[in-house]
N, C-alpha and C. Protein backbone atom coordinates (compact mmCIF):
# COMPACT_ATOMS: atom_id res chain seq x y z
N UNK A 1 -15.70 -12.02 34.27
CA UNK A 1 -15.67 -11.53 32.91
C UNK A 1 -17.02 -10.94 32.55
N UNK A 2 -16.99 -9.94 31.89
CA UNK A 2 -18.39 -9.56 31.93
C UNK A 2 -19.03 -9.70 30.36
N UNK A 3 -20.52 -9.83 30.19
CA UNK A 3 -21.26 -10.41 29.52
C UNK A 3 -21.21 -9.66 28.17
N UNK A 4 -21.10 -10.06 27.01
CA UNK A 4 -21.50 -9.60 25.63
C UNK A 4 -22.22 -8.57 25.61
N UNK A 5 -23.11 -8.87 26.21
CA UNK A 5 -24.52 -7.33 26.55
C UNK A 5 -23.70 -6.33 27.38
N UNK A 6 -23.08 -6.42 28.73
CA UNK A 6 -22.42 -5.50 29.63
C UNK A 6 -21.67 -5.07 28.61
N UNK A 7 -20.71 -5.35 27.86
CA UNK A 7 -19.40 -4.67 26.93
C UNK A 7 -20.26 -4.22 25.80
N UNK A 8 -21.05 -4.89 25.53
CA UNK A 8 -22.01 -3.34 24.26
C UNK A 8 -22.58 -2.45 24.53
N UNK A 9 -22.60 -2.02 25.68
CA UNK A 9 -23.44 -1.05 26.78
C UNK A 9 -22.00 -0.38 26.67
N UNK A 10 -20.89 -0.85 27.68
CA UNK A 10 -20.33 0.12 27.91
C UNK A 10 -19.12 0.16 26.61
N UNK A 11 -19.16 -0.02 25.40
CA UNK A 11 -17.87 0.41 24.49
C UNK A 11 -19.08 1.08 23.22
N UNK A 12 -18.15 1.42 22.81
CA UNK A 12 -18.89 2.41 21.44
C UNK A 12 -18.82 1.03 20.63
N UNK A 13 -19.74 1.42 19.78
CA UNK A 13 -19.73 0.50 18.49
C UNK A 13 -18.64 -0.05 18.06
N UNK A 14 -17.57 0.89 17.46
CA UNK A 14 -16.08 0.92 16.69
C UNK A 14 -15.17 0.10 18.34
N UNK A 15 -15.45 0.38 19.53
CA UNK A 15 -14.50 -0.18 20.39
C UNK A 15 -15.00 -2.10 20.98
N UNK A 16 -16.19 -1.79 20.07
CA UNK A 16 -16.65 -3.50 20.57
C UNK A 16 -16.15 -4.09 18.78
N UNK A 17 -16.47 -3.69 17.95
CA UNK A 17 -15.62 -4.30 16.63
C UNK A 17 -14.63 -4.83 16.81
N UNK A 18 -13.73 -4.12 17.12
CA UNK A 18 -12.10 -3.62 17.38
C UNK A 18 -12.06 -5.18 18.52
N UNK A 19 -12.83 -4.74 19.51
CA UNK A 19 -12.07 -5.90 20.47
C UNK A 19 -12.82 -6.56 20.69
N UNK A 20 -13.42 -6.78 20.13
CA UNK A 20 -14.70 -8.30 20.36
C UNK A 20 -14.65 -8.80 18.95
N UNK A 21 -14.65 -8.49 18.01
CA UNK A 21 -14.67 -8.77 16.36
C UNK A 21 -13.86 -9.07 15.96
N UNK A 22 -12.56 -8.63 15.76
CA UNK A 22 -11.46 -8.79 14.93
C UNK A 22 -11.41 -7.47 14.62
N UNK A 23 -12.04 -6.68 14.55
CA UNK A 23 -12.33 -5.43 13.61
C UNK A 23 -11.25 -4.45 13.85
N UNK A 24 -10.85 -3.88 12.70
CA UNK A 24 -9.92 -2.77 12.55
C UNK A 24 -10.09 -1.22 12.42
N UNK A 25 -9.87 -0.08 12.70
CA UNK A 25 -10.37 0.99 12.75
C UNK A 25 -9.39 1.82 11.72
N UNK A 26 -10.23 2.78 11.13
CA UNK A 26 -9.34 3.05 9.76
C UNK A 26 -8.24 3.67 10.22
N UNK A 27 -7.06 3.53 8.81
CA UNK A 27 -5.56 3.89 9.39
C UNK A 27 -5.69 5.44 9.43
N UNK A 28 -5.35 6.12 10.45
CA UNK A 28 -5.17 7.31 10.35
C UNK A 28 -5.89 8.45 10.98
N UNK A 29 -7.00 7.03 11.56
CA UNK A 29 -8.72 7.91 12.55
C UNK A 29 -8.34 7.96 13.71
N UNK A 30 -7.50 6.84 14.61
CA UNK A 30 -7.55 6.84 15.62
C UNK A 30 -6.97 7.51 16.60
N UNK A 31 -7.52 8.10 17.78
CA UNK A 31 -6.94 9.19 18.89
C UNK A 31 -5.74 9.03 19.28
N UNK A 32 -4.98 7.61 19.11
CA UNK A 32 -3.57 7.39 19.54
C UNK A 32 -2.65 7.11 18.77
N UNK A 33 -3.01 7.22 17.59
CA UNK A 33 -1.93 7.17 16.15
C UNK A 33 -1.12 8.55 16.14
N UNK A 34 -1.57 9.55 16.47
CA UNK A 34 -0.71 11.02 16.89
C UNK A 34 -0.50 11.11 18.22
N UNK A 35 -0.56 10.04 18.94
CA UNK A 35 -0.40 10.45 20.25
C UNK A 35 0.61 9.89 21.34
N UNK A 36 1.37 11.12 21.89
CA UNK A 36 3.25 10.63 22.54
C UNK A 36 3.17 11.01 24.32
N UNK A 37 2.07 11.43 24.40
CA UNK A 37 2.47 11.69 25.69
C UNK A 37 2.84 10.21 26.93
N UNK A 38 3.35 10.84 27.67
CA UNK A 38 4.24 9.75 28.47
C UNK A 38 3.08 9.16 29.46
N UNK A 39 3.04 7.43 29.37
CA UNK A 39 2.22 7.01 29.73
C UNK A 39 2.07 5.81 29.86
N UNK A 40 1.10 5.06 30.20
CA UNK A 40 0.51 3.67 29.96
C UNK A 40 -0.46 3.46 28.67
N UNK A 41 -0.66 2.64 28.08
CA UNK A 41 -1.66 2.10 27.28
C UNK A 41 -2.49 0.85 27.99
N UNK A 42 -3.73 0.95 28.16
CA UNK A 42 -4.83 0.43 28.80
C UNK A 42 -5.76 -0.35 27.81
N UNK A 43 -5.87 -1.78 27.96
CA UNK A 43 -7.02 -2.45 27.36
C UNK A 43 -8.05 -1.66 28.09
N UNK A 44 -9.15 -1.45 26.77
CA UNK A 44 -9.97 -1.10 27.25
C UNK A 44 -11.51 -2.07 27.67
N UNK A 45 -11.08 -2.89 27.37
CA UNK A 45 -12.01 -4.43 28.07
C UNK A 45 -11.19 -4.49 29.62
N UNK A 46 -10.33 -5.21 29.83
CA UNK A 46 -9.90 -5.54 30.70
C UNK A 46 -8.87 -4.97 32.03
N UNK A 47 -8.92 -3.50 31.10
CA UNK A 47 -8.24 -2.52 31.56
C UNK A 47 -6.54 -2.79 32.07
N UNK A 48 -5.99 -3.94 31.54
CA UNK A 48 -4.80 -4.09 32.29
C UNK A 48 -3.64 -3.44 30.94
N UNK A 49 -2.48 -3.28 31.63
CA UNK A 49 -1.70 -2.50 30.97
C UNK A 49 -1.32 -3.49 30.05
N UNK A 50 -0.85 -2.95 28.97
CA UNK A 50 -0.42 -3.47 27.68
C UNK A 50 0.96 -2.65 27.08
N UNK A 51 1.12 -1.81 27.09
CA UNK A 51 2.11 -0.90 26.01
C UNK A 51 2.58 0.49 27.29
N UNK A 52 3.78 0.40 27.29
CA UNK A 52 4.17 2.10 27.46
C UNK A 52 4.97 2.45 26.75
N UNK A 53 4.38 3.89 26.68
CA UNK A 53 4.38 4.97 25.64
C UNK A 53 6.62 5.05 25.28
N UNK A 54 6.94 4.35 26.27
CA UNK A 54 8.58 4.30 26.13
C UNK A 54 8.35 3.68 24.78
N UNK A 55 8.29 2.75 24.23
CA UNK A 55 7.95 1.61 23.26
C UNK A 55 7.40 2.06 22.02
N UNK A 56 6.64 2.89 22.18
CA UNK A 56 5.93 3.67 20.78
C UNK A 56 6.77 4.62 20.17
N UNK A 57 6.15 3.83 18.61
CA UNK A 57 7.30 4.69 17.65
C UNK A 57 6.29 4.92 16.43
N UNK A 58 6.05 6.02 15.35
CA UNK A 58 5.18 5.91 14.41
C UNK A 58 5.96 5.42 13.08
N UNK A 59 5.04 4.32 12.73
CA UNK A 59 5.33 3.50 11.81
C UNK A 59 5.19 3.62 10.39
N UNK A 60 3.95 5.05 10.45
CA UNK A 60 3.65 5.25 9.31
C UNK A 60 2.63 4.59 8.84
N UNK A 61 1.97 3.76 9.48
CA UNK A 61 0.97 2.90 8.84
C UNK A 61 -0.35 3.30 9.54
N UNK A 62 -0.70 4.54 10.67
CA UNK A 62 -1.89 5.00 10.94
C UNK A 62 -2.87 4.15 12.07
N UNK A 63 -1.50 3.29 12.10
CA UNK A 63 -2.31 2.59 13.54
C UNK A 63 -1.18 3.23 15.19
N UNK A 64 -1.15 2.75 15.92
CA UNK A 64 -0.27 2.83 17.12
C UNK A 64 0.70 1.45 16.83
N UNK A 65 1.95 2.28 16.87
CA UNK A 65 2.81 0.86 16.96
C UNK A 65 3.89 0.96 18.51
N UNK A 66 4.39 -0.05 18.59
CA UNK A 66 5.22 -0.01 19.43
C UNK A 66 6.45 -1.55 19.41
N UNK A 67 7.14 -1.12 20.08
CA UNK A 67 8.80 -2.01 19.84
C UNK A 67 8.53 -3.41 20.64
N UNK A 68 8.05 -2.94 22.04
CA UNK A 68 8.01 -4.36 22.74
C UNK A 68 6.35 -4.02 23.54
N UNK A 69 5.83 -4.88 24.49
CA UNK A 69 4.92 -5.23 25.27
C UNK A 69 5.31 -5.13 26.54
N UNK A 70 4.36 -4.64 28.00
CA UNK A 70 4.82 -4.82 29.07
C UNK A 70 5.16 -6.26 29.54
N UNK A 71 4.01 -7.09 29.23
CA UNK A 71 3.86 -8.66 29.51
C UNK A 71 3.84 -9.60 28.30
N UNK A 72 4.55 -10.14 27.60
CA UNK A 72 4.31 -11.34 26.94
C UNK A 72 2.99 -11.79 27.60
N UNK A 73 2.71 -12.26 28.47
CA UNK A 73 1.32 -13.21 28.01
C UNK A 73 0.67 -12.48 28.44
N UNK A 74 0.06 -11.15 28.25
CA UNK A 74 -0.94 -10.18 28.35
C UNK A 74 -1.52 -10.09 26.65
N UNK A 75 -0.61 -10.70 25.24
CA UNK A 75 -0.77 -10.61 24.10
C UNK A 75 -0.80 -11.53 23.51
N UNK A 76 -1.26 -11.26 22.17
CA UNK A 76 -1.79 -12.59 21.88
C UNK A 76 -1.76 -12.28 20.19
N UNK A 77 -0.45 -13.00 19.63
CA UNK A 77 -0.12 -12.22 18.31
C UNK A 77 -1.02 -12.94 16.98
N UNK A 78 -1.96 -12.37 16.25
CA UNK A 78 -1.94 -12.85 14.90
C UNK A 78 -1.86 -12.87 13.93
N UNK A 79 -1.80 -13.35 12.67
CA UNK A 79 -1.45 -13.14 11.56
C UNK A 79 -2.48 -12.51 10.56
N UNK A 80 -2.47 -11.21 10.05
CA UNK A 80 -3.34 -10.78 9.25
C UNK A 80 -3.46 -11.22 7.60
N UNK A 81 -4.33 -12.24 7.74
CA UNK A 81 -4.30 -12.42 6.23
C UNK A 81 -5.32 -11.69 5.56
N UNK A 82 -5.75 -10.69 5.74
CA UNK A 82 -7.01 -9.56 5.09
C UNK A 82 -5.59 -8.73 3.93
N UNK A 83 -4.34 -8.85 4.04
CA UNK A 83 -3.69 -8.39 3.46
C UNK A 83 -3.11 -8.86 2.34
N UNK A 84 -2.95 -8.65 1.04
CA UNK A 84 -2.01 -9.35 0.45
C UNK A 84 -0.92 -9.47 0.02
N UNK A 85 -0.29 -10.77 0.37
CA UNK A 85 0.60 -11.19 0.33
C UNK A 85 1.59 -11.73 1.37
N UNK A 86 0.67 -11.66 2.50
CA UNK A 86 0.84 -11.96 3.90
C UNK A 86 0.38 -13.37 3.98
């Protein structure tokens, strides 16, 4: 697994938030919220597959959504309470 320092070297600011933080990237910024081409979706820490593009549907909410996961235990679901009424 590589070190806190190695993953702030190699992710942008916004991609160590995102997956080291909790952190969310605004609805509507991100490169794969418009994006259908036929494919894999790749952690970008761990690089293992997560999502294909069969599965993605836009939700309207400006993030990437999708229907199912390649692997159940590749994910790890939680509950957003930054929202209200959640």
């Amino acid at each position: 697994m590589e070190s806190k320092e190695a993953l702030r070297a190699r992710l942008t600011p916004l991609q160590y938030q995102v997956t080291q933080e909790a952190g969310t990237e605004r609805p509507f910024s991100g490169c794969y919220d418009k994006h259908y081409e036929k494919g894999m979706y790749v952690c970008i820490v761990c690089r293992q597959e997560l999502f294909s593009s069969n599965t993605k549907y836009d939700s309207g909410c400006g993030w990437p959504a999708f229907n199912d996961v390649l692997d159940q235990g590749k994910i790890t679901l939680h509950k957003d309470t930054s929202i209200a009424g959640t």
